[in-house]
N, C-alpha and C. Protein backbone atom coordinates (compact mmCIF):
# COMPACT_ATOMS: atom_id res chain seq x y z
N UNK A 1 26.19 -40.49 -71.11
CA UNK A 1 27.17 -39.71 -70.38
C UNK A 1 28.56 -40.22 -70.72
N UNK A 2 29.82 -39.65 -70.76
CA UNK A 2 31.30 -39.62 -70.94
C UNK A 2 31.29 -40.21 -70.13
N UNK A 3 32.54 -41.26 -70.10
CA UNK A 3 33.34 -41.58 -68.88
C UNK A 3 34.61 -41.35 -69.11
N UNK A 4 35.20 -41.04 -67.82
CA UNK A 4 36.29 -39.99 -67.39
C UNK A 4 37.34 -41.50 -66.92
N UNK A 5 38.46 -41.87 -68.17
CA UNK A 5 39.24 -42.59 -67.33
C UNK A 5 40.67 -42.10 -66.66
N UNK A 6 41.59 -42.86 -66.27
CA UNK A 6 42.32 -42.13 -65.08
C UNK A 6 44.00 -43.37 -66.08
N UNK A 7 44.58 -42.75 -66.25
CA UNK A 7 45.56 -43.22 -66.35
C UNK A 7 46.69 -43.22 -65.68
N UNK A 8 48.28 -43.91 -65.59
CA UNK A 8 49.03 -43.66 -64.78
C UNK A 8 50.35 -42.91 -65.12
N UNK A 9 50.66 -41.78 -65.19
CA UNK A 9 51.94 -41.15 -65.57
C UNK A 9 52.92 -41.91 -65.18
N UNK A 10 53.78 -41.80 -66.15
CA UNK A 10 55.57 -42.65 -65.82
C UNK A 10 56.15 -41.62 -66.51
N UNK A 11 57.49 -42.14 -66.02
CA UNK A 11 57.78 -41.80 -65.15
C UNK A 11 56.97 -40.19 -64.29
N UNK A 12 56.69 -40.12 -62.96
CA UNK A 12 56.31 -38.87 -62.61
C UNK A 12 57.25 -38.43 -61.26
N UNK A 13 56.87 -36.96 -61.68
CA UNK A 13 57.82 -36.31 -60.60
C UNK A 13 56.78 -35.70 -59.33
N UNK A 14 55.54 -36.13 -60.25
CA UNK A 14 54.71 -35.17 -59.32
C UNK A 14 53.90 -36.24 -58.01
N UNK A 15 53.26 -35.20 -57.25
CA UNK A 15 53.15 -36.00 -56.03
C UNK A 15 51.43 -37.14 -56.70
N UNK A 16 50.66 -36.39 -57.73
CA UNK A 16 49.80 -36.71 -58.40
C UNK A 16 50.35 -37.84 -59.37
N UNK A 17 50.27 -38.96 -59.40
CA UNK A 17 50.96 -39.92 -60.96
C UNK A 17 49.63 -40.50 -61.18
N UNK A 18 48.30 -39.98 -60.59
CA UNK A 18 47.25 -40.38 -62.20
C UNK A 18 47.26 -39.44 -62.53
N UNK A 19 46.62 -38.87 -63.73
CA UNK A 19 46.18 -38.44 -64.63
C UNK A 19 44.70 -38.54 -65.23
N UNK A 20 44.08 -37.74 -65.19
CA UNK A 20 42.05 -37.60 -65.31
C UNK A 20 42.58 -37.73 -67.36
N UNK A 21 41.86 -38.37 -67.69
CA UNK A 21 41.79 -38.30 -69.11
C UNK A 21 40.54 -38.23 -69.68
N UNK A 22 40.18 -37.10 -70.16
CA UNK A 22 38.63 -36.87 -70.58
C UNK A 22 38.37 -37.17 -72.27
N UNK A 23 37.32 -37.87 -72.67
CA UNK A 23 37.17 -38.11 -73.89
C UNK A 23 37.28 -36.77 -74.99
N UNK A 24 37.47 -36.87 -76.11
CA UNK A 24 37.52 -35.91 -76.89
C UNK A 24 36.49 -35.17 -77.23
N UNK A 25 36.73 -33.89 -76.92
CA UNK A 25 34.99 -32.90 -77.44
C UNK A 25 34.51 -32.86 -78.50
N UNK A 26 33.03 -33.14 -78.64
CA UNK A 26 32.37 -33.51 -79.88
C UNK A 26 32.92 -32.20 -80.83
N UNK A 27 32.94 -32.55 -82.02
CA UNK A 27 33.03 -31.94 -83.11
C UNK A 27 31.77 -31.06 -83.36
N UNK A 28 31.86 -29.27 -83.46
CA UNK A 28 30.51 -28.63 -83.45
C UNK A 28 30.99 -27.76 -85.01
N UNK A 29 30.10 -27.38 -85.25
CA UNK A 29 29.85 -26.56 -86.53
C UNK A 29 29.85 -24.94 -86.16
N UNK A 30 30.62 -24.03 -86.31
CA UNK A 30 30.45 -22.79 -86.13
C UNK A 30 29.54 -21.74 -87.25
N UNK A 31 29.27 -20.72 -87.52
CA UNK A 31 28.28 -19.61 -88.03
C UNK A 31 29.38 -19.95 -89.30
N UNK A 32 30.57 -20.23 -89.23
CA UNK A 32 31.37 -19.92 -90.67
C UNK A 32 31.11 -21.56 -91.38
N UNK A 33 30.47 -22.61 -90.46
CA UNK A 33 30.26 -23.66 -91.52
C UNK A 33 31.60 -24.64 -91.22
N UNK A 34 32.41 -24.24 -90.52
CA UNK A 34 33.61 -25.12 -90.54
C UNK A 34 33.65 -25.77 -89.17
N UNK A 35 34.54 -26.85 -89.11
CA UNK A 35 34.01 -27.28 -87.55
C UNK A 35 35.19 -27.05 -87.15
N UNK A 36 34.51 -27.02 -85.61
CA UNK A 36 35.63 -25.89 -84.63
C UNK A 36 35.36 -27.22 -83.31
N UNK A 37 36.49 -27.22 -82.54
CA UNK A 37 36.16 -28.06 -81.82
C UNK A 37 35.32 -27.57 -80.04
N UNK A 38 34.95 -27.89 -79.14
CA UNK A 38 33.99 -27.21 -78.38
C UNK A 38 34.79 -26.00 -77.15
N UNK A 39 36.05 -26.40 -77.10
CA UNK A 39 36.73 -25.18 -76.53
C UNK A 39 36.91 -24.02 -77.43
N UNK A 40 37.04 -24.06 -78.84
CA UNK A 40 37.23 -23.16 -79.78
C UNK A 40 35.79 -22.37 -80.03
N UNK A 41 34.66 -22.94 -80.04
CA UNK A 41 33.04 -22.85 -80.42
C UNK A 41 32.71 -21.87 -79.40
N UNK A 42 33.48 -21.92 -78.22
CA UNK A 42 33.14 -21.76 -76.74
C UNK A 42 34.00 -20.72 -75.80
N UNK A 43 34.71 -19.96 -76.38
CA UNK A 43 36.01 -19.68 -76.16
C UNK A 43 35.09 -18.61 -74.86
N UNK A 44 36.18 -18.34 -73.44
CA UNK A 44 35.84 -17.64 -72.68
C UNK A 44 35.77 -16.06 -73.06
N UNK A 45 34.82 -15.72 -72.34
CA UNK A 45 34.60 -13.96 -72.37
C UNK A 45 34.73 -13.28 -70.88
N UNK A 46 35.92 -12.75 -71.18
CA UNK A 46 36.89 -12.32 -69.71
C UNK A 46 36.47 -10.86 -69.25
N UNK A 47 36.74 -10.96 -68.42
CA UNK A 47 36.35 -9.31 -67.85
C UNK A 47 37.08 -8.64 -68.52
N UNK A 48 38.52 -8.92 -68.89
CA UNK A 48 39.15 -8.12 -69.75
C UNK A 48 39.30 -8.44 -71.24
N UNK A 49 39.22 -9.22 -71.75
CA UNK A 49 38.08 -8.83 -73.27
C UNK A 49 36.72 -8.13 -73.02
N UNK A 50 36.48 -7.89 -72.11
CA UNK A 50 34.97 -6.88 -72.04
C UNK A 50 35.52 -6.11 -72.25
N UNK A 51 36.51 -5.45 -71.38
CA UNK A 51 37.09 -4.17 -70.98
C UNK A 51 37.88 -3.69 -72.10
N UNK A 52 38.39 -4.74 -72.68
CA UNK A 52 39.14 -3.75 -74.24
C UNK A 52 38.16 -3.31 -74.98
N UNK A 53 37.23 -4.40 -75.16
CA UNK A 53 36.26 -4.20 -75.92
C UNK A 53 35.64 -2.75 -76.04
N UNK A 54 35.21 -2.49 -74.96
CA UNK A 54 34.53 -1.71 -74.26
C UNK A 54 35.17 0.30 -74.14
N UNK A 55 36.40 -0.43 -74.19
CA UNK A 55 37.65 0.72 -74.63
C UNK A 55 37.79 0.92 -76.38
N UNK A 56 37.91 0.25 -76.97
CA UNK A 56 37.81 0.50 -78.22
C UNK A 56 36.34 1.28 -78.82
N UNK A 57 35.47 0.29 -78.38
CA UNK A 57 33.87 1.38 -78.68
C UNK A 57 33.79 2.63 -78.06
N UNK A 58 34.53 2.65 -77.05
CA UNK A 58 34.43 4.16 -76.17
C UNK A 58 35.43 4.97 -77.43
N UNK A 59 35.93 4.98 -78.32
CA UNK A 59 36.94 6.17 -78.69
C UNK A 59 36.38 6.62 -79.65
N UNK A 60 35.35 5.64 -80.24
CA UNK A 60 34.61 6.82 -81.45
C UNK A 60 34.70 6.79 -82.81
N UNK A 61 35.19 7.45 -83.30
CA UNK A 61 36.15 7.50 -84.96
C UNK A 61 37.34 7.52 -84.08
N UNK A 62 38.23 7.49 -83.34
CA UNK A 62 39.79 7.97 -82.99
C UNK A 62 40.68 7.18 -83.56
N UNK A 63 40.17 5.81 -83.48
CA UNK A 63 40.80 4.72 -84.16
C UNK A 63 42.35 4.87 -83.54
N UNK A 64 41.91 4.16 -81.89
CA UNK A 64 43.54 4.31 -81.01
C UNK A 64 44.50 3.09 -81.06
N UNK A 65 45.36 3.37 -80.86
CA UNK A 65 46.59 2.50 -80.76
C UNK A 65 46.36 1.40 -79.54
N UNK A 66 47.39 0.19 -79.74
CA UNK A 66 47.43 -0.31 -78.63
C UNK A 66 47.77 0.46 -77.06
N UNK A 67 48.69 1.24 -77.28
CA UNK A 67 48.93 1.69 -76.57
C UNK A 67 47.53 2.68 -75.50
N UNK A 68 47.40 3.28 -76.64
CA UNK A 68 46.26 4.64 -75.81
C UNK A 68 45.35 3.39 -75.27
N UNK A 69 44.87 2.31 -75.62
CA UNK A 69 43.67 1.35 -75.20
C UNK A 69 43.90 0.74 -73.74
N UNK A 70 45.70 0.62 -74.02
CA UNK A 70 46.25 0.13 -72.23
C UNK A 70 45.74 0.84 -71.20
N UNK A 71 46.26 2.01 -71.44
CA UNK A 71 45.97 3.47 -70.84
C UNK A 71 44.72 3.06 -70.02
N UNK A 72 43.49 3.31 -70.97
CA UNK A 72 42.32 3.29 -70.93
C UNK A 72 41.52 2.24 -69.83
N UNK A 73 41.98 0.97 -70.03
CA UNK A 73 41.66 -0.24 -69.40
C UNK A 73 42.83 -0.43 -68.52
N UNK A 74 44.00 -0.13 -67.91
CA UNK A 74 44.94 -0.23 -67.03
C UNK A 74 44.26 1.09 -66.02
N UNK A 75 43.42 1.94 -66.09
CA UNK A 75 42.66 2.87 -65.47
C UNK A 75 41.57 2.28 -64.43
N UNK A 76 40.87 1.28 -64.95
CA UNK A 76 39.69 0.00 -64.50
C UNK A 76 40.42 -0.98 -63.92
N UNK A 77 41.05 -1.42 -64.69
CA UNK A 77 42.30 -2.66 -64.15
C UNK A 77 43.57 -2.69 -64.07
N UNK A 78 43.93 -2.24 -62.87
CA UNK A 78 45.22 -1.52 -62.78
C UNK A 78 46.39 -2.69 -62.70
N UNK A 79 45.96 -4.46 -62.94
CA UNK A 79 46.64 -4.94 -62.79
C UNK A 79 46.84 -6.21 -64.41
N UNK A 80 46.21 -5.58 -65.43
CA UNK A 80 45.97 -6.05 -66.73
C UNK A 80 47.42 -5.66 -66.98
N UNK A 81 48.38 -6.56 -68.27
CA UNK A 81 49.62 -6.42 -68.78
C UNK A 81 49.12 -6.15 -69.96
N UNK A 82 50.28 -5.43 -70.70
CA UNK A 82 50.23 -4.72 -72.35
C UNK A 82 50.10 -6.11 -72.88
N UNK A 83 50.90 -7.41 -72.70
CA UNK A 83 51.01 -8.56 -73.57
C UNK A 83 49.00 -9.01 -73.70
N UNK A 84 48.22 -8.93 -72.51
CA UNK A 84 47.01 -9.25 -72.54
C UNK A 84 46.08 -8.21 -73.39
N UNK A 85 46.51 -7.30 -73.34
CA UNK A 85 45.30 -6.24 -74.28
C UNK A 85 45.98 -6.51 -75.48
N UNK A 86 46.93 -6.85 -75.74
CA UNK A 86 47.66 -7.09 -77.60
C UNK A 86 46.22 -8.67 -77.78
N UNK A 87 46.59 -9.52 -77.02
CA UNK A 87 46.28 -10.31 -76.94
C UNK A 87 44.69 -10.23 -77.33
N UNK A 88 44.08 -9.71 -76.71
CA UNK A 88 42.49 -9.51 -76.89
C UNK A 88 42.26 -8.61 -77.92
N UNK A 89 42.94 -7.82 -78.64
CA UNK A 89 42.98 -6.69 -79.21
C UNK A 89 42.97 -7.89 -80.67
N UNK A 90 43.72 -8.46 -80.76
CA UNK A 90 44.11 -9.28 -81.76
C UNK A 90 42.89 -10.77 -81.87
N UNK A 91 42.17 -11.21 -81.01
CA UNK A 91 41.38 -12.00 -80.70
C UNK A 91 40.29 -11.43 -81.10
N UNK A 92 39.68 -10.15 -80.79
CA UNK A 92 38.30 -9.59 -81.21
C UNK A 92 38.24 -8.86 -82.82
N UNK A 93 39.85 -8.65 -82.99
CA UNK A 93 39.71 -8.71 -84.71
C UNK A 93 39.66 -9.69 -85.21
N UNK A 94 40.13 -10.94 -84.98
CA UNK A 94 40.24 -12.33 -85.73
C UNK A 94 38.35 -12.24 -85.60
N UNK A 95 37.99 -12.59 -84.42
CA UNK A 95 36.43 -12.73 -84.84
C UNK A 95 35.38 -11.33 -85.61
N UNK A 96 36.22 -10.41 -86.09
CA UNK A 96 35.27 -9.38 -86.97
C UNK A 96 34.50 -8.13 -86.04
N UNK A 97 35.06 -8.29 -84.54
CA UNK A 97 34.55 -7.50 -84.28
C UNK A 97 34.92 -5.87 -83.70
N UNK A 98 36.16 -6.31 -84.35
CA UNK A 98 36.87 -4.67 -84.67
C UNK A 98 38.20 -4.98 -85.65
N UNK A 99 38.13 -3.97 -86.18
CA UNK A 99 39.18 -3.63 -87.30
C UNK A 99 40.42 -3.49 -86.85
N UNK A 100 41.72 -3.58 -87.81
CA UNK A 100 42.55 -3.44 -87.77
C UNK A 100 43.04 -2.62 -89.13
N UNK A 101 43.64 -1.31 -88.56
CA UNK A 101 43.93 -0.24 -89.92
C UNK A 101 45.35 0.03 -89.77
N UNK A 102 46.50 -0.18 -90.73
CA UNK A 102 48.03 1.18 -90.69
C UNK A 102 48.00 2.03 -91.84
N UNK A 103 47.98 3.45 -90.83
CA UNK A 103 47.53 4.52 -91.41
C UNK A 103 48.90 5.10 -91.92
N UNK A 104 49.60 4.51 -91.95
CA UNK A 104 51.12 5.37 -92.72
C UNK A 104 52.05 5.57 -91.68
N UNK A 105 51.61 5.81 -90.38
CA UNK A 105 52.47 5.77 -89.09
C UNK A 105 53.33 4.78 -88.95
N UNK A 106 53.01 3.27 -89.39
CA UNK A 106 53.61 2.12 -88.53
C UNK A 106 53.26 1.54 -87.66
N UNK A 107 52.46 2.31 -87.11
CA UNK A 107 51.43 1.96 -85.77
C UNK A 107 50.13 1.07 -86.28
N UNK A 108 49.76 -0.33 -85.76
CA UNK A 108 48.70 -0.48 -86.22
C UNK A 108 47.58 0.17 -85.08
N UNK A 109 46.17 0.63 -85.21
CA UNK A 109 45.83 1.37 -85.09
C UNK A 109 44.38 0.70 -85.05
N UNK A 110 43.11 0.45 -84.08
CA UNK A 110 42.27 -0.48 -84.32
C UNK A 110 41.26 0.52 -84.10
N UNK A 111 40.18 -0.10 -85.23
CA UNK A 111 39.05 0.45 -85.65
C UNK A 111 37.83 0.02 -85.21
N UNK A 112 36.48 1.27 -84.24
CA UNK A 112 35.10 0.55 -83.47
C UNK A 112 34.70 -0.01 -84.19
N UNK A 113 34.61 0.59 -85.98
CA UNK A 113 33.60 -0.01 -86.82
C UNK A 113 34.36 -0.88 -87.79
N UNK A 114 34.53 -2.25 -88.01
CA UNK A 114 34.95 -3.09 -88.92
C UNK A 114 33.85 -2.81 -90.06
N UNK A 115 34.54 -3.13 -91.52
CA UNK A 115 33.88 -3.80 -92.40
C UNK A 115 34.25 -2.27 -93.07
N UNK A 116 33.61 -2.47 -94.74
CA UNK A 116 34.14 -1.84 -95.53
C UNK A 116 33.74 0.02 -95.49
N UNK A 117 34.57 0.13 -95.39
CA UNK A 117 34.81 2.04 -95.25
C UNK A 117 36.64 2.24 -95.54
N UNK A 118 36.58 3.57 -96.01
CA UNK A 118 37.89 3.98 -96.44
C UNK A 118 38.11 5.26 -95.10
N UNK A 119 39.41 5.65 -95.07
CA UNK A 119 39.84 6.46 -94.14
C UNK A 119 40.45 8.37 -94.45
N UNK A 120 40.01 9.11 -94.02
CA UNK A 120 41.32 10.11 -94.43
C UNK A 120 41.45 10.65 -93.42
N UNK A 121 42.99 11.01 -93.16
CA UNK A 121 43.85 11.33 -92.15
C UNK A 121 44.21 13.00 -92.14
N UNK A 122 44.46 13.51 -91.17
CA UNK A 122 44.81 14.58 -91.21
C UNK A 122 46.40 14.77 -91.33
N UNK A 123 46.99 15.73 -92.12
CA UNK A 123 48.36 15.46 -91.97
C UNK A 123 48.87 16.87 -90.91
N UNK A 124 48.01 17.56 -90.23
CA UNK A 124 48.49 18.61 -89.38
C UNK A 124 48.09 17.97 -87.89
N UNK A 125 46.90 17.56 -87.57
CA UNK A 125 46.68 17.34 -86.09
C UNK A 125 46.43 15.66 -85.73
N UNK A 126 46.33 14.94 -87.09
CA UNK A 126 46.60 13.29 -86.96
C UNK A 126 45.14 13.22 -86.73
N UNK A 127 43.90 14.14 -87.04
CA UNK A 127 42.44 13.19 -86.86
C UNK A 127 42.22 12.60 -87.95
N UNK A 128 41.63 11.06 -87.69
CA UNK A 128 41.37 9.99 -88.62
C UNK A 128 39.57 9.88 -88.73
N UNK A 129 39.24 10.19 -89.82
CA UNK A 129 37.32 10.01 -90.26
C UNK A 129 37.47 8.94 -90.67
N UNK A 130 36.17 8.26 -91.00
CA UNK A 130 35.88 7.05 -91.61
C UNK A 130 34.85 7.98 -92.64
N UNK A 131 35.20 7.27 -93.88
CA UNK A 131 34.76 7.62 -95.50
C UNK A 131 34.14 6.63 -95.68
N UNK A 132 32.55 6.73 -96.66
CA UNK A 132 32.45 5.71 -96.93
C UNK A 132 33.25 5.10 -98.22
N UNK A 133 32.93 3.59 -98.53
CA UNK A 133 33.91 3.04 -99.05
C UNK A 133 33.55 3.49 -100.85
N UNK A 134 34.56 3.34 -101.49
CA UNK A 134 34.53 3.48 -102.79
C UNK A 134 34.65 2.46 -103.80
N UNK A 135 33.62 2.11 -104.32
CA UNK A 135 34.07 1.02 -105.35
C UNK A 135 35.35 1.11 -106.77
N UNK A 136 35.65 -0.04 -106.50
CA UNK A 136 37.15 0.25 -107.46
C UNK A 136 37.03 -0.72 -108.05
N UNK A 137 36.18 -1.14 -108.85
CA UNK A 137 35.71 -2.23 -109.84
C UNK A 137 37.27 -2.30 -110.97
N UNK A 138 37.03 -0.87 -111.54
CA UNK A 138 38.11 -0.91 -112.27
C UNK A 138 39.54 -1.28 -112.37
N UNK A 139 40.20 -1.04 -110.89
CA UNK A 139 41.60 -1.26 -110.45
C UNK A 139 41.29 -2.87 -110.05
N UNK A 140 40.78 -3.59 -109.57
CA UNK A 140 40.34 -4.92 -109.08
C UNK A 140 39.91 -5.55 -110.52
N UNK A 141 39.37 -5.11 -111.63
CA UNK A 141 39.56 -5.87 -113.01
C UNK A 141 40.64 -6.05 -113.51
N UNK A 142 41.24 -5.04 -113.53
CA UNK A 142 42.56 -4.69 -114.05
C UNK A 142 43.60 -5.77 -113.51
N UNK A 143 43.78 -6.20 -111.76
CA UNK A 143 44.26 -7.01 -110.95
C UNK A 143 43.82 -8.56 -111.33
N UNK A 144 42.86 -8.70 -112.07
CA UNK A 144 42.32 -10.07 -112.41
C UNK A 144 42.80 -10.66 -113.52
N UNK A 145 42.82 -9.72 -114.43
CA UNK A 145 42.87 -9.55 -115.61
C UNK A 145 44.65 -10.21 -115.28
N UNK A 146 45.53 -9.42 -115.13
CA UNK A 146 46.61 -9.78 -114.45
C UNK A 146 46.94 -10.98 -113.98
N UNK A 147 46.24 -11.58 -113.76
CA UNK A 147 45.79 -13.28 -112.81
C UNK A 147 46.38 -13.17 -111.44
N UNK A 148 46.33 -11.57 -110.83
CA UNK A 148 45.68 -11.72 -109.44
C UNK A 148 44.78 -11.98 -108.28
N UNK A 149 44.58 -12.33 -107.61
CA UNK A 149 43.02 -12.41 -106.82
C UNK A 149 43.18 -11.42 -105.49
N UNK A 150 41.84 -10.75 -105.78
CA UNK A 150 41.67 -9.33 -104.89
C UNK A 150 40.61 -9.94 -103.91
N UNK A 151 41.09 -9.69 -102.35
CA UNK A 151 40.50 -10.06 -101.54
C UNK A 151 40.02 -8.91 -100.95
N UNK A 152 40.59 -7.67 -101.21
CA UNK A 152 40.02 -6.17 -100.38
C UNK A 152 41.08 -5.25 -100.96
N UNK A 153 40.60 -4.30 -100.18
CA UNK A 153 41.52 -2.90 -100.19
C UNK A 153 41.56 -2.01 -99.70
N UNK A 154 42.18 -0.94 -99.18
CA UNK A 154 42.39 0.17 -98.33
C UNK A 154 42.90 1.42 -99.47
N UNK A 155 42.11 2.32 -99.00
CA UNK A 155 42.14 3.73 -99.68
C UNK A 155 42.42 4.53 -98.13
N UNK A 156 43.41 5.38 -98.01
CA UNK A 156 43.75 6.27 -96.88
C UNK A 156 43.78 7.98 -97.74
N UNK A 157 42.90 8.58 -97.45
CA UNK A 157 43.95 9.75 -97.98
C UNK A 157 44.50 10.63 -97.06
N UNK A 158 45.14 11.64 -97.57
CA UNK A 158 45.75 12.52 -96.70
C UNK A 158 45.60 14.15 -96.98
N UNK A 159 45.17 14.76 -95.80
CA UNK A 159 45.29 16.02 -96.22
C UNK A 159 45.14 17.19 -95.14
N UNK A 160 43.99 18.46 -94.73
CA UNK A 160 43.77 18.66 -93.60
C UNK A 160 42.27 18.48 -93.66
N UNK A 161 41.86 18.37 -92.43
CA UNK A 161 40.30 18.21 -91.92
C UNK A 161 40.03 19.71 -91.84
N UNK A 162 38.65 19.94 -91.56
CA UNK A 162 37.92 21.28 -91.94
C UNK A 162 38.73 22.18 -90.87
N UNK A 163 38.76 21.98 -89.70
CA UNK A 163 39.43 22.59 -88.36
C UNK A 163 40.89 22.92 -88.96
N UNK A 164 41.78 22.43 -89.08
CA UNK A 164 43.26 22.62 -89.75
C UNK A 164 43.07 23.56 -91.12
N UNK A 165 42.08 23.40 -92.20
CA UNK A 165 42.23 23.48 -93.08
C UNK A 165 41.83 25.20 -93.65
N UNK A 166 41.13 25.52 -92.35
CA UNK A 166 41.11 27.22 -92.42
C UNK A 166 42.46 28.08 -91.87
N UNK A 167 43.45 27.60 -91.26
CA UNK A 167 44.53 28.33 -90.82
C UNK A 167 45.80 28.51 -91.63
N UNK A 168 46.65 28.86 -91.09
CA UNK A 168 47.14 29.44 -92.73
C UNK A 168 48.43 28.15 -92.49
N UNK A 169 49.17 27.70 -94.04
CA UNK A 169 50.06 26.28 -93.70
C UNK A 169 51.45 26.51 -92.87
């Protein structure tokens, strides 16, 4: 078992001048192989990381903005701030479990389904599909060849979807 020693703050202002000092958390190994320490390995799962979560899988293909997601979860939790859904929004992409796409707007724009697929946009009513992805062996040789290193890529196109694309321009 740890033991928990107690040290004495100096100068202190507070009415508390020990201080609990807990030994350092063992060093753990995460799924990526790198070691993460046990608050990082361990990180909390909040009612509201559920709730973004939970808002992002609810939209479908829509692939919504921060904004529309506030909306969504400020509906459930009427007392959640925009800085906290950026916050979680940005936390559940770092771990892979939703995308992050800018579709030409400026807006970044987060995606239910991460991982490789291409996008095309509508340029009359703004609906966004997911395509599957296209290999581009060729443009990514070409980049090597160059003595670049290609870590990914994004293909967006633009045009109208079937609904737009029968009416007259």
């Amino acid at each position: 078992m740890r033991s928990i020693r107690y040290v004495r703050c100096f100068p202190s202002r507070c009415a508390r001048a020990w201080r609990r000092i807990w030994p350092t958390p063992p060093r753990l190994t995460g799924r990526s192989g790198r070691s993460a320490t046990a608050t990082e390995a361990h990180r909390r799962q909040t009612r509201q990381l559920a709730f973004v979560l939970d808002a992002v899988r609810a939209s479908g293909t829509e692939h919504p903005s921060a904004d529309r997601i506030f909306a969504r979860v400020r509906a459930v939790l009427p007392t959640i701030s925009l800085g906290t859904v950026y916050r979680n929004l940005h936390r559940l992409a770092a771990e892979g479990r939703i995308g992050i796409v800018h579709l030409g707007d400026r807006m970044a724009r987060f995606d239910p389904t991460p991982g490789g697929h291409d996008h095309f946009v509508c340029e009359q009513c703004g609906h966004i599909e997911d395509l599957p992805a296209t290999p581009l062996d060729v443009e990514a040789g070409a980049a090597r060849r160059a003595g670049h290193q290609v870590t990914g890529h994004a293909l967006v196109l633009y045009g109208r979807c079937r609904a737009c694309g029968t009416g007259a321009p």
